[in-house]
Protein backbone atom coordinates (compact mmCIF):
# COMPACT_ATOMS: atom_id res chain seq x y z
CA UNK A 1 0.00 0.00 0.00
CA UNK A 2 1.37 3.40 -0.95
CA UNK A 3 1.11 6.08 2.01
CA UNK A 4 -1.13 8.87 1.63
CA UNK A 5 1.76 11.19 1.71
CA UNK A 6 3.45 9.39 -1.00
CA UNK A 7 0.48 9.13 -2.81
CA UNK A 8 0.07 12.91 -2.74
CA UNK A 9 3.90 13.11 -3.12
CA UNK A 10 3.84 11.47 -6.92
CA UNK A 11 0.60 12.99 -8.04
CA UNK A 12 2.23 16.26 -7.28
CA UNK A 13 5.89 15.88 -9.44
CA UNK A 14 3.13 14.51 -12.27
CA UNK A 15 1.82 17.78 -11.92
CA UNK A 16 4.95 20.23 -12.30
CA UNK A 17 5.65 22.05 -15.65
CA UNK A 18 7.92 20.67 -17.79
CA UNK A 19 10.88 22.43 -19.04
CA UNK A 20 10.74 23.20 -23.06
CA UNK A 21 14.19 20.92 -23.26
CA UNK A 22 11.94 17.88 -22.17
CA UNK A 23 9.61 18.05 -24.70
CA UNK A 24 10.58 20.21 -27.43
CA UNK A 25 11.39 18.38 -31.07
CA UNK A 26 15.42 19.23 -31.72
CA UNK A 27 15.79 20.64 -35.56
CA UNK A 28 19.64 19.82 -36.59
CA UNK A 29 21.09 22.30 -39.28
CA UNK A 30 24.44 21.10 -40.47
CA UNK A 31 25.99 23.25 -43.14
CA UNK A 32 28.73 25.93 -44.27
CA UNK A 33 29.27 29.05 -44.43
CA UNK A 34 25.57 29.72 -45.99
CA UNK A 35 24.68 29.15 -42.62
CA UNK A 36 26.52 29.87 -40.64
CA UNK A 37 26.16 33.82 -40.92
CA UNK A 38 29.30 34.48 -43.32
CA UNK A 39 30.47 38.05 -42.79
CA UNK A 40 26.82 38.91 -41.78
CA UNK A 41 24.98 39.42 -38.13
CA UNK A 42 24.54 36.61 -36.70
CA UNK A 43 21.01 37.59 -36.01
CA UNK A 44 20.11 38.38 -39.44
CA UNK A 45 21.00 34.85 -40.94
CA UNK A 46 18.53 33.06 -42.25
CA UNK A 47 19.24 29.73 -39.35
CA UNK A 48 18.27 32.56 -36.73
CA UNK A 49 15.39 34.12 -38.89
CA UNK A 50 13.87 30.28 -39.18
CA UNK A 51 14.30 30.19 -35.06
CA UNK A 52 11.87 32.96 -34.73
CA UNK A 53 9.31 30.90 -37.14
CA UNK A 54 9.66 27.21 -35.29
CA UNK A 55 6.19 26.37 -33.27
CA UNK A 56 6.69 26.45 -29.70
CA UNK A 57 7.92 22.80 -29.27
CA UNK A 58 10.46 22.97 -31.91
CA UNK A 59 14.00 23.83 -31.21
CA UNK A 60 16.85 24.76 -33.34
CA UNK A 61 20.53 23.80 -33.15
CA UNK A 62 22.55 25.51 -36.01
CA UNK A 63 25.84 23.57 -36.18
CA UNK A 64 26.83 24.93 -39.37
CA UNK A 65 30.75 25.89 -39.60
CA UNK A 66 32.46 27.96 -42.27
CA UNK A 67 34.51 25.95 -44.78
CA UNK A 68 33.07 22.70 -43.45
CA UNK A 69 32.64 19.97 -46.17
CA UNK A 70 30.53 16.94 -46.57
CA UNK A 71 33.77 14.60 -45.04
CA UNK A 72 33.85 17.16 -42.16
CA UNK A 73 30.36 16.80 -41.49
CA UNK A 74 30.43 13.13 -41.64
CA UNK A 75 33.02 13.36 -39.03
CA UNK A 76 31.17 15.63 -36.74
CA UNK A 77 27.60 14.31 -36.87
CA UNK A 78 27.86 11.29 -34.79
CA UNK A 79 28.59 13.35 -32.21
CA UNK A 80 25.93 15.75 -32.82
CA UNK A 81 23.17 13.22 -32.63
CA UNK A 82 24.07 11.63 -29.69
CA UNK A 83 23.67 15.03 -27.93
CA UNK A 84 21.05 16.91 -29.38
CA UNK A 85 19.14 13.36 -30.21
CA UNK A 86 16.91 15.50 -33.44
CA UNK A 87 13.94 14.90 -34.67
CA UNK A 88 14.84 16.44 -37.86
CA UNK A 89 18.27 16.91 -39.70
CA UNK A 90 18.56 19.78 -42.30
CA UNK A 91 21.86 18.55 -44.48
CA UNK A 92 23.03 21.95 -46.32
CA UNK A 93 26.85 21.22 -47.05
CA UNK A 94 28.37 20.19 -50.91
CA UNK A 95 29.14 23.53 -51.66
CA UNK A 96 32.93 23.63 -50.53
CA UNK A 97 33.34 20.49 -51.77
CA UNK A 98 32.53 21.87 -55.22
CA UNK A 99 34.56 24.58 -55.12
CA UNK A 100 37.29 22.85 -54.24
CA UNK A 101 36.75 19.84 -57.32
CA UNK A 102 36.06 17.04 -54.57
CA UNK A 103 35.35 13.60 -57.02
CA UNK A 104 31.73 13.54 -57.36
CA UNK A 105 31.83 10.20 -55.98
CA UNK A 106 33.64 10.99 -52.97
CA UNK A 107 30.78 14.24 -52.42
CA UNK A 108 27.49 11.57 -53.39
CA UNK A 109 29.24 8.90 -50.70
CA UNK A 110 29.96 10.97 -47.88
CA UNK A 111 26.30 12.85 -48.50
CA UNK A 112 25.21 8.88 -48.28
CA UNK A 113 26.44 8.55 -45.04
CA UNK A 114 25.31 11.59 -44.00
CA UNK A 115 21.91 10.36 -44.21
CA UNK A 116 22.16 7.12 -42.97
CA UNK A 117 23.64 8.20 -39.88
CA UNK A 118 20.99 10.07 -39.78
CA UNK A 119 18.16 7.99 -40.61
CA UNK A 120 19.70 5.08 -38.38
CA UNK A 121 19.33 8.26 -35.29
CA UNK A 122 15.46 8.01 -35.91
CA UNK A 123 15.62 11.60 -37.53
CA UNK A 124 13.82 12.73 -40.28
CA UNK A 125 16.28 13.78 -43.12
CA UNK A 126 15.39 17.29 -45.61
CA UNK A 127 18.46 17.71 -48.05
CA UNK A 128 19.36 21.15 -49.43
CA UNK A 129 20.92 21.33 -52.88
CA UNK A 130 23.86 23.42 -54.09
CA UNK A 131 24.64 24.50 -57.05
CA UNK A 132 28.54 25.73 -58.59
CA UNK A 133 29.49 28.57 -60.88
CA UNK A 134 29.96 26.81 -64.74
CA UNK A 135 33.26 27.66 -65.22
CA UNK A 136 34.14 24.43 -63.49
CA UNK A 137 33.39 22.82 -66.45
CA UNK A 138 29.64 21.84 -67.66
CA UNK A 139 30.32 18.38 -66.97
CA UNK A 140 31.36 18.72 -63.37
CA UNK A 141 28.58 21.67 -62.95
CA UNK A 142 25.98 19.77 -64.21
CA UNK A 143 27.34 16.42 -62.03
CA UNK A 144 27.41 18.03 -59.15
CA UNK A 145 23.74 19.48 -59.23
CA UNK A 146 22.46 16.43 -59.93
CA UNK A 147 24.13 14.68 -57.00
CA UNK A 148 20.92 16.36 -54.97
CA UNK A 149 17.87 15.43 -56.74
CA UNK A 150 19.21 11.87 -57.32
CA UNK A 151 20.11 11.13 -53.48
CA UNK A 152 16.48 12.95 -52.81
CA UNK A 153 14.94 10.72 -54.50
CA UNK A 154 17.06 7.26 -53.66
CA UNK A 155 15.88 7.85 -50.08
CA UNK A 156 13.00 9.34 -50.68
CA UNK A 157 13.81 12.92 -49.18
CA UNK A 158 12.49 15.96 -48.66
CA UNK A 159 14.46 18.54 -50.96
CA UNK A 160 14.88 22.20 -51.34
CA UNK A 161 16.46 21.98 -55.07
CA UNK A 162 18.54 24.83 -54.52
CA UNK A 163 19.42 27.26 -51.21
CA UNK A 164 20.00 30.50 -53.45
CA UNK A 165 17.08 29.87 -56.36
CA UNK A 166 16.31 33.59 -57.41
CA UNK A 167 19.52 35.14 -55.37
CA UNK A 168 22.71 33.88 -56.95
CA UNK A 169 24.03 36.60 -59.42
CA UNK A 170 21.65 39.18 -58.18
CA UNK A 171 22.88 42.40 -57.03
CA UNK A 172 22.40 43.34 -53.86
CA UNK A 173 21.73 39.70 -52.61
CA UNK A 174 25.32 38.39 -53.24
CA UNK A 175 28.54 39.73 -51.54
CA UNK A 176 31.78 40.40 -53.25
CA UNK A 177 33.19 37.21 -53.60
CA UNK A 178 30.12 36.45 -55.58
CA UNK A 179 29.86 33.26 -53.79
CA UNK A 180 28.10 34.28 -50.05
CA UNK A 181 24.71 36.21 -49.43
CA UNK A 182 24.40 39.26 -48.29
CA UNK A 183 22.21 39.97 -44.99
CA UNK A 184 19.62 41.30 -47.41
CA UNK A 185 19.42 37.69 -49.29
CA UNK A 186 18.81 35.58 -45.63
CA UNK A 187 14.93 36.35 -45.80
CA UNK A 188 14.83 35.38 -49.31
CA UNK A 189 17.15 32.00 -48.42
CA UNK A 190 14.08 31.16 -45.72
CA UNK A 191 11.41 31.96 -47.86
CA UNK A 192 13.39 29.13 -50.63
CA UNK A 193 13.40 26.53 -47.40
CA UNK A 194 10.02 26.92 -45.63
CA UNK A 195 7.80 25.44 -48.28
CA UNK A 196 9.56 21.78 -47.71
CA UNK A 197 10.49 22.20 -44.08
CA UNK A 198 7.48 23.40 -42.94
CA UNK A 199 5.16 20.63 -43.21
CA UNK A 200 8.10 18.23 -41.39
CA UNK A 201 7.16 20.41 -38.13
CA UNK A 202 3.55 19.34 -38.47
């Protein structure tokens, strides 16, 4: 028999508020520079703009690094899960590994792994596709875009086709090194991701 004290004892710690960490989802971002507010305010990036959007039991952990590359992010998510434990991992990395003429093979298998490890966390998996200035060669260009669309579609993925549709090349929206947005582009970048993340909050 359970006292009366004790009885009133349990009821009572069922009845305590929980702390948002206890029951909030965990969204995941792992990307570059993109996201990781390149030569911009931190709080006008588009990973801090989307924080401001989540519903109320969604949080956000941006563990995006400058200059990171799929291989880097294969090496760092393991850890990642096992302490954030997401519901949902946004992929955004390639792009270095692009501009640097990885082997298309080498990008498509560490991208793999990236969402198994993933999957194999119990995380939902959205994958954000890059895209690389032509004058690496049509051939490589074109390869490399299609790396995206075909892993999307091999695991049946979520996919934003490309982060900087409609801001790539457009004054204004694109910094001087032509290759990172301006803080003027990171509402634009969120309005490109919310129509395929949002229904993966429902």
């Amino acid at each position: 028999m359970i006292s009366a004290a004790r009885r009133a004892l349990f009821v009572g710690l069922l009845l305590l508020p929980l702390s948002p960490s206890s029951w909030a989802n965990t969204l995941l971002l792992l990307g570059d520079s993109l996201s990781a507010a390149y030569n911009i305010p931190v709080s006008s990036s588009w990973p801090e703009l989307l924080r401001e959007k989540l519903p109320p039991h969604w949080e956000l952990v941006n563990a995006s690094v400058s200059g990171e590359t799929t291989g880097g992010g294969v090496q760092r998510l393991p850890a990642l899960l096992k302490e954030h434990e997401p519901s949902l991992v946004v992929l955004e990395l390639g792009g270095n590994d692009g501009l640097r003429g990885y082997p298309l093979t080498r990008i498509r298998q560490n991208l793999q792994q990236l969402i198994k490890l993933s999957t194999e966390a119990d995380a939902q998996v959205m994958l954000i596709g890059m895209q690389i200035p032509p004058n690496y060669g049509q051939r490589y260009a074109q390869g490399f875009a299609d790396l995206f669309p075909a892993l999307a579609e091999k695991f049946d993925l979520p996919l934003v086709s490309f982060l900087l549709e409609g801001i790539a090349l457009q004054p204004g929206l694109m910094q001087s090194d032509g290759i990172h947005p301006t803080a003027a582009a990171q509402s634009r970048i969120l309005d490109n991701v919310l129509p395929t993340l949002e229904p993966m909050l429902d």
